[in-house]
C-alpha atoms as a PDB file:
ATOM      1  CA  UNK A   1     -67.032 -63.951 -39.945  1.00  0.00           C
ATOM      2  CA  UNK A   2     -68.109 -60.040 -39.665  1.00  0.00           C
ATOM      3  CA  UNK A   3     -64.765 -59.169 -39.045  1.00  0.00           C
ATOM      4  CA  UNK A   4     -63.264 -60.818 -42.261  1.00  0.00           C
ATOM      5  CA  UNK A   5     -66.402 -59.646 -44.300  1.00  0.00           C
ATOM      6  CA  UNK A   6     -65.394 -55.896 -43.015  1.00  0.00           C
ATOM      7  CA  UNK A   7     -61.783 -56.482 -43.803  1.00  0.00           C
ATOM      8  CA  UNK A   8     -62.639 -57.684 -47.253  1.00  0.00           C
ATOM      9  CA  UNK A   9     -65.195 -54.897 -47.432  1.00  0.00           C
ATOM     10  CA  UNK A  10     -62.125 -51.978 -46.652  1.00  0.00           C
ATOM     11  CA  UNK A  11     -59.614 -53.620 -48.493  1.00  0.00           C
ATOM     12  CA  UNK A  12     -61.744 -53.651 -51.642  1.00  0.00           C
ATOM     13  CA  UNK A  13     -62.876 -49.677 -50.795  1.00  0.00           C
ATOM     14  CA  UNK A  14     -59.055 -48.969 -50.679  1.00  0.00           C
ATOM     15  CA  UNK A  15     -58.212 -50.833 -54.007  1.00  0.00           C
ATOM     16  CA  UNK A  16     -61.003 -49.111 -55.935  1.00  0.00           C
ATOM     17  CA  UNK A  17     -59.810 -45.418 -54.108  1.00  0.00           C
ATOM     18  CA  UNK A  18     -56.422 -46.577 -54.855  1.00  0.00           C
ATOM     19  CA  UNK A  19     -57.087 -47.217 -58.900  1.00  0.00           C
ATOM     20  CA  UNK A  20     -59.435 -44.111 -59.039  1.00  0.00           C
ATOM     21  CA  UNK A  21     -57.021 -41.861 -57.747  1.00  0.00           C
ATOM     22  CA  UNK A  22     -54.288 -43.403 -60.211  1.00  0.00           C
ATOM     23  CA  UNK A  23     -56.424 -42.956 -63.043  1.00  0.00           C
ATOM     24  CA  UNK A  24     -57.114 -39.303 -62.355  1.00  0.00           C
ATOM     25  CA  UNK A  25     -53.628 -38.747 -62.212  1.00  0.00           C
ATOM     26  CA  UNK A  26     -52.536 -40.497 -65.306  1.00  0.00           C
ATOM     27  CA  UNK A  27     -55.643 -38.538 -66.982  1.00  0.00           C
ATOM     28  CA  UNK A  28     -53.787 -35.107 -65.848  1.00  0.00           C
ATOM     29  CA  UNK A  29     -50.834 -36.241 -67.111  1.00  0.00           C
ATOM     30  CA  UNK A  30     -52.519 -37.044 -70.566  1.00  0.00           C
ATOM     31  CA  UNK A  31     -54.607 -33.552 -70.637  1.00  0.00           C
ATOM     32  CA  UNK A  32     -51.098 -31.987 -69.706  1.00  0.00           C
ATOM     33  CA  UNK A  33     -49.338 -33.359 -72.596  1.00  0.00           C
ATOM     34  CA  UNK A  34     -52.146 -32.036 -74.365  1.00  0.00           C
ATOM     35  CA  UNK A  35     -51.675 -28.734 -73.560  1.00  0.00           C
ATOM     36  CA  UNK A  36     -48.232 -28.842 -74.868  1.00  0.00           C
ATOM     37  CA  UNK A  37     -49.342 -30.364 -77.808  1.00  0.00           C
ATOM     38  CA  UNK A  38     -51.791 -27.274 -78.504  1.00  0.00           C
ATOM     39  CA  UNK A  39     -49.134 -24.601 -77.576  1.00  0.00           C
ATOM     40  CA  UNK A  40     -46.962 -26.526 -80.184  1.00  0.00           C
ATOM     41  CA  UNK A  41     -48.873 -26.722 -83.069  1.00  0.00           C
ATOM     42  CA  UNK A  42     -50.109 -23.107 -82.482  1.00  0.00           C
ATOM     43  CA  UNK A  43     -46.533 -22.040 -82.661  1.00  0.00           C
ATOM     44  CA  UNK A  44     -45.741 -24.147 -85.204  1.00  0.00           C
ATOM     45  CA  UNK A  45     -48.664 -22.413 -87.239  1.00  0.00           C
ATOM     46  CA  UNK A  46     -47.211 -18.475 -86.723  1.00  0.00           C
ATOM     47  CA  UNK A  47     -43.945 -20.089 -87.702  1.00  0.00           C
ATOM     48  CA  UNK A  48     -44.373 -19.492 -91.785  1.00  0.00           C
ATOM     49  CA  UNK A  49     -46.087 -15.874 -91.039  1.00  0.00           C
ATOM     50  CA  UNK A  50     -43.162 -15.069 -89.340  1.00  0.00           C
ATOM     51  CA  UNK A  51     -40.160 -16.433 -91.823  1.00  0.00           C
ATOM     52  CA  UNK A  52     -42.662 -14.792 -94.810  1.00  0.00           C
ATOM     53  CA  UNK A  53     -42.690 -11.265 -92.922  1.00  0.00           C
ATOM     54  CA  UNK A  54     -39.015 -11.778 -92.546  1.00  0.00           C
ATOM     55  CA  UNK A  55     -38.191 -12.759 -95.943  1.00  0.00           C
ATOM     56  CA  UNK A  56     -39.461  -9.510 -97.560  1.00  0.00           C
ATOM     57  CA  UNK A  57     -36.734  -7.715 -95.488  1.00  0.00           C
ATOM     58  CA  UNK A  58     -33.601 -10.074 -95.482  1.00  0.00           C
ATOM     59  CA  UNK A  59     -33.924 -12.246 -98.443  1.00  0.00           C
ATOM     60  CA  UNK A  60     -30.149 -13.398 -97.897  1.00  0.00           C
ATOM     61  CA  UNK A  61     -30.669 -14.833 -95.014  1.00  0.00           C
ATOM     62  CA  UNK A  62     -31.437 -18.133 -96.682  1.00  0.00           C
ATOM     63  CA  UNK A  63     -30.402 -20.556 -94.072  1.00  0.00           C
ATOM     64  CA  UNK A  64     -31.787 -19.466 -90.913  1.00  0.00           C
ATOM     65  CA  UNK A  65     -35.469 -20.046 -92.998  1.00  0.00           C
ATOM     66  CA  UNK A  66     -34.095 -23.645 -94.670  1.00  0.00           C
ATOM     67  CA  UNK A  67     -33.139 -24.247 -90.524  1.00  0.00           C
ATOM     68  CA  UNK A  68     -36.183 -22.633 -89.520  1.00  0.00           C
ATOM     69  CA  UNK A  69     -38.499 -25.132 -91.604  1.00  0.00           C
ATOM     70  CA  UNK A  70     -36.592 -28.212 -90.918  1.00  0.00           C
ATOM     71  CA  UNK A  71     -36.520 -27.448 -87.150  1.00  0.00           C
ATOM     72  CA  UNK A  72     -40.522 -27.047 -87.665  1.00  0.00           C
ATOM     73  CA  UNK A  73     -40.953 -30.311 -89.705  1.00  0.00           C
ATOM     74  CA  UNK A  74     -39.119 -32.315 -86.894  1.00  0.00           C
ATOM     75  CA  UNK A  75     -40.865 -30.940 -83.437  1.00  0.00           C
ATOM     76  CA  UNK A  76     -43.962 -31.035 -85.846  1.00  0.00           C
ATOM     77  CA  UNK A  77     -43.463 -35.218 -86.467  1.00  0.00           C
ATOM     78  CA  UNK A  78     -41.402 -35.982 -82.797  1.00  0.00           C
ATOM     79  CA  UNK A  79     -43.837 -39.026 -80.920  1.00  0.00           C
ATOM     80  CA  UNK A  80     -42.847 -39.097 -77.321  1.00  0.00           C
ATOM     81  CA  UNK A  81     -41.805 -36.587 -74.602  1.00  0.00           C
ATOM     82  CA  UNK A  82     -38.384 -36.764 -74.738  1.00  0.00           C
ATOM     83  CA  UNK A  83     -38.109 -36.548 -78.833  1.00  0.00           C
ATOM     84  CA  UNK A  84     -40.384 -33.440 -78.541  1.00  0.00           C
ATOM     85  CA  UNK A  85     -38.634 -32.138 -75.439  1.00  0.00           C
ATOM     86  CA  UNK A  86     -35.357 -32.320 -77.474  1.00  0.00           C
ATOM     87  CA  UNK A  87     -37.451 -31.205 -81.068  1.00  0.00           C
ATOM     88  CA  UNK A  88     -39.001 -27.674 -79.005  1.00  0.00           C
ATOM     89  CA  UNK A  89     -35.573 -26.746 -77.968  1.00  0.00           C
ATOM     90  CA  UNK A  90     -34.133 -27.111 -81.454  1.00  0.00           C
ATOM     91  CA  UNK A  91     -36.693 -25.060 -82.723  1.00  0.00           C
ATOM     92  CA  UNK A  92     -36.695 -22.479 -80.110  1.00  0.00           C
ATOM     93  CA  UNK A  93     -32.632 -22.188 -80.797  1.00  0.00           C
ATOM     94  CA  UNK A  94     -33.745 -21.689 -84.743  1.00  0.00           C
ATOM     95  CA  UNK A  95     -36.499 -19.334 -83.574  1.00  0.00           C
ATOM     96  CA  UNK A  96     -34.210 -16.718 -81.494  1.00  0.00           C
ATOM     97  CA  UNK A  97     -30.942 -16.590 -84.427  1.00  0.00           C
ATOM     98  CA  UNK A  98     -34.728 -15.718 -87.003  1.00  0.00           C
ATOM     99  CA  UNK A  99     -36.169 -12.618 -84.421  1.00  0.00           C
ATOM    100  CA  UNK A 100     -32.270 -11.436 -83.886  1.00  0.00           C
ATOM    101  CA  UNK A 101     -31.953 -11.365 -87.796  1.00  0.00           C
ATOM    102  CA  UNK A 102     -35.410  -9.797 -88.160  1.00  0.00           C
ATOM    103  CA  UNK A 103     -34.381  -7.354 -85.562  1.00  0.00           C
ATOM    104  CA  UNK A 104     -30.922  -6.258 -87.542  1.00  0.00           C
ATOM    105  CA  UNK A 105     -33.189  -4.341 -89.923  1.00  0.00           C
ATOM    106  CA  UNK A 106     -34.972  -1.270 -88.870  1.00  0.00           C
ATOM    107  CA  UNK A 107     -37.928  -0.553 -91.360  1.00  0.00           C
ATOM    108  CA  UNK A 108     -39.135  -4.533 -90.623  1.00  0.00           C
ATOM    109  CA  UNK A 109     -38.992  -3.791 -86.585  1.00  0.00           C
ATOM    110  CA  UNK A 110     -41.445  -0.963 -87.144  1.00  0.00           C
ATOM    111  CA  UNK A 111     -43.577  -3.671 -89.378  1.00  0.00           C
ATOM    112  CA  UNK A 112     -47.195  -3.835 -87.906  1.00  0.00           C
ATOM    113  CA  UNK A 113     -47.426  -7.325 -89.459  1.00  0.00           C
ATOM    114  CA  UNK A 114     -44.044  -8.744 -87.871  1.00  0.00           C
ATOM    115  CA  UNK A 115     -44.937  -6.590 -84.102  1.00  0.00           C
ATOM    116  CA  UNK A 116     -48.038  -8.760 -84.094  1.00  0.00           C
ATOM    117  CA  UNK A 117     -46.121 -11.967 -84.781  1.00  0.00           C
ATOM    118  CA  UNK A 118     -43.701 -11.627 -82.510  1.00  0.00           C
ATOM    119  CA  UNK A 119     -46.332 -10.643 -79.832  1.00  0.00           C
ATOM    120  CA  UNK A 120     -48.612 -13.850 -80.671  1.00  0.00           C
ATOM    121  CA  UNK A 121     -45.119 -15.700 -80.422  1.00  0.00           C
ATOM    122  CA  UNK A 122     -44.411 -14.563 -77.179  1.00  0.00           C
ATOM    123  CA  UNK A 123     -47.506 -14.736 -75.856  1.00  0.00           C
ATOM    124  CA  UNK A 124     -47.070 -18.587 -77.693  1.00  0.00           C
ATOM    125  CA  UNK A 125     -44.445 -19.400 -76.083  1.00  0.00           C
ATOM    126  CA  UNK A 126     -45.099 -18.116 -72.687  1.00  0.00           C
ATOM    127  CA  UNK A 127     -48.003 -20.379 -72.788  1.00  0.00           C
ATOM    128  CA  UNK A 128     -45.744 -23.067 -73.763  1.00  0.00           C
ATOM    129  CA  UNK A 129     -44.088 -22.865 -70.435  1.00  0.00           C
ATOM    130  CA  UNK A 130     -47.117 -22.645 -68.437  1.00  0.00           C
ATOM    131  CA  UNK A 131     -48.186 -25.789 -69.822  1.00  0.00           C
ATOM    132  CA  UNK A 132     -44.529 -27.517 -69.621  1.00  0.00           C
ATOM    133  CA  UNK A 133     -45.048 -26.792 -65.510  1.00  0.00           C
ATOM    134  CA  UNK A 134     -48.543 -28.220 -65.701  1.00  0.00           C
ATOM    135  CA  UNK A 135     -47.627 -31.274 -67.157  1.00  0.00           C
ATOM    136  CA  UNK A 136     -44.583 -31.291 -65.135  1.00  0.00           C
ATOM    137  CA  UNK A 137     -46.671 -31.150 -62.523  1.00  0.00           C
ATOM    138  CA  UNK A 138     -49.303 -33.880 -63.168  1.00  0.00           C
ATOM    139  CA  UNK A 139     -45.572 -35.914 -63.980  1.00  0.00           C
ATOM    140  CA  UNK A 140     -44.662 -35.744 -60.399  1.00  0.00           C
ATOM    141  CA  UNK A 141     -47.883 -36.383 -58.776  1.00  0.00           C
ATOM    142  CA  UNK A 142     -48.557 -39.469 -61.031  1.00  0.00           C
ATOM    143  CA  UNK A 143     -44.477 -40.660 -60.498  1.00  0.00           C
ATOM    144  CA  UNK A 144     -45.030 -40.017 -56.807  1.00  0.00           C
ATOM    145  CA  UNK A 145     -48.271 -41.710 -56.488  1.00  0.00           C
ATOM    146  CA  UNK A 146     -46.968 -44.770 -58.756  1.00  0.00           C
ATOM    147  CA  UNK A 147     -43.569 -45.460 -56.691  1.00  0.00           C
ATOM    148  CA  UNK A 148     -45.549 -44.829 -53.112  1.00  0.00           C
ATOM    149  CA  UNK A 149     -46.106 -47.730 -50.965  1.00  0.00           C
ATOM    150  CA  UNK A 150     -48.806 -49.390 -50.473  1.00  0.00           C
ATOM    151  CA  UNK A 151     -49.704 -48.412 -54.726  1.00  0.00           C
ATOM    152  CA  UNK A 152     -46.333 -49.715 -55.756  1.00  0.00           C
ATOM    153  CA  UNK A 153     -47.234 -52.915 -55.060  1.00  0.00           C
ATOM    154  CA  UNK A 154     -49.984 -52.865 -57.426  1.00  0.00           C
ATOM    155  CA  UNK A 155     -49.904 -50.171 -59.720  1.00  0.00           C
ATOM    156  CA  UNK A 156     -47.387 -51.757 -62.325  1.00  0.00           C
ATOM    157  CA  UNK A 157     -49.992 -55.037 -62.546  1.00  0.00           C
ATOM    158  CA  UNK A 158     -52.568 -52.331 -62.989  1.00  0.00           C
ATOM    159  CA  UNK A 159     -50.640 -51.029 -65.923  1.00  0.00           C
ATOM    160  CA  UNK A 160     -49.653 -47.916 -64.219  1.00  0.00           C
ATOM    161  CA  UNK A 161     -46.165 -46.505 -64.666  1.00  0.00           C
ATOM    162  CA  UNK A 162     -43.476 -43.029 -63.893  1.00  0.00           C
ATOM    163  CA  UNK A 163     -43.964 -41.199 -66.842  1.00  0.00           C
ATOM    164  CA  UNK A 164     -41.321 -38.909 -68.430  1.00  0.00           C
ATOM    165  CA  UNK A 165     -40.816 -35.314 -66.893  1.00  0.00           C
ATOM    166  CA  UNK A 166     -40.822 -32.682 -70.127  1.00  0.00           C
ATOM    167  CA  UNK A 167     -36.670 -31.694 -69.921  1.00  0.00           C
ATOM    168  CA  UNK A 168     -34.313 -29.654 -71.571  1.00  0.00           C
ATOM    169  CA  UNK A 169     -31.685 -32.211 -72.550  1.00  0.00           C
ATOM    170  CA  UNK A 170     -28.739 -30.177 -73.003  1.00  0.00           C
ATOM    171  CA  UNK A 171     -29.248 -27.259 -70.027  1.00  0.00           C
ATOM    172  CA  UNK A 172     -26.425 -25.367 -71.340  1.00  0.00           C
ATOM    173  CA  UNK A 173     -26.833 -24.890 -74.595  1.00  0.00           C
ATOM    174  CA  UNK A 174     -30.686 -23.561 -73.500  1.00  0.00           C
ATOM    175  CA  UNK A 175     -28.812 -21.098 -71.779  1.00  0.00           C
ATOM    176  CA  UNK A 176     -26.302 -19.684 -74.323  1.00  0.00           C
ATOM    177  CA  UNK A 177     -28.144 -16.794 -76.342  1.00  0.00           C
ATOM    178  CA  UNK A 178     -27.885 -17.051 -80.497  1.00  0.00           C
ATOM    179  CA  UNK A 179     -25.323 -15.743 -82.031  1.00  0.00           C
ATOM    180  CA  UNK A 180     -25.617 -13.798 -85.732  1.00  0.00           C
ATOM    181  CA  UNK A 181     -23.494 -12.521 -87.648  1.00  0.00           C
ATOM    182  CA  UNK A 182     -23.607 -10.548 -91.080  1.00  0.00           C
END
């Protein structure tokens, strides 16, 4: 009888261990998504500073600011991981062919206005990848705690599951620098 009491007693000690620890991971996961979120939306807000600075000095360059803005709009609106993933690489892309434009002119490199900018943007996006390896992170300690034995076995009734890693979809392309051309 003490024996099965004890069993009962361990087993339920390990389930509740077992769900805690899942929880805590799944909340890292969440507060590293949220981090991304922040260093997204901060960029996103520089993002019309920047093309306004820009504009003064190359007012032909209408597209790259129409691609700019649209490129904004859609990592600004993307719902899930992969969408946003896809969304910040886009916009990065759209982001280098607007700072090699800016940099074509002289008097707008020696701007205070657009130095700051494009310091807060690489500090910006230097935080970005900080928090894309956090989250990262929290990813593979939640997807390895998830698909691990014994928690396999009941972390999907729990309602836990492998989340999404934050990827580059197309590796290459991330790779290739812009090209402009006047």
């Amino acid at each position: 009888m003490w024996i099965v009491l004890a069993v009962i007693v361990v087993v339920a000690i390990y389930a509740i261990t077992l769900y805690n620890g899942l929880v805590a991971k799944r909340n890292l996961v969440h507060e590293g998504w949220s981090g991304i979120d922040v260093q997204l939306k901060r960029r996103a807000d520089l993002i019309p500073n920047l093309v306004e600075t820009v504009k003064g000095y190359a007012a032909h360059e209408k597209g790259i600011f129409e691609d700019v803005a649209a490129k904004r709009a859609a990592s600004m609106g993307a719902k899930d991981v992969t969408t946003q993933a896809a969304a910040d690489q886009a916009l990065s892309g759209a982001l280098g062919r607007l700072i090699a434009i800016a940099e074509a002119y002289p008097e707008l490199k020696a701007d205070a206005n657009f130095r700051e900018l494009q310091t807060q943007l690489a500090e910006v996006e230097d935080q970005m990848q900080m928090a894309r390896r956090y989250y990262n992170g929290t990813v593979r300690d939640l997807n390895t705690a998830v698909q691990s034995f014994p928690a396999v076995l009941v972390a999907g009734a729990l309602g836990f599951h492998a989340e999404p890693f934050y990827e580059i979809e197309d590796r290459a392309a991330a790779q290739i620098p812009p090209k402009v051309s006047f």
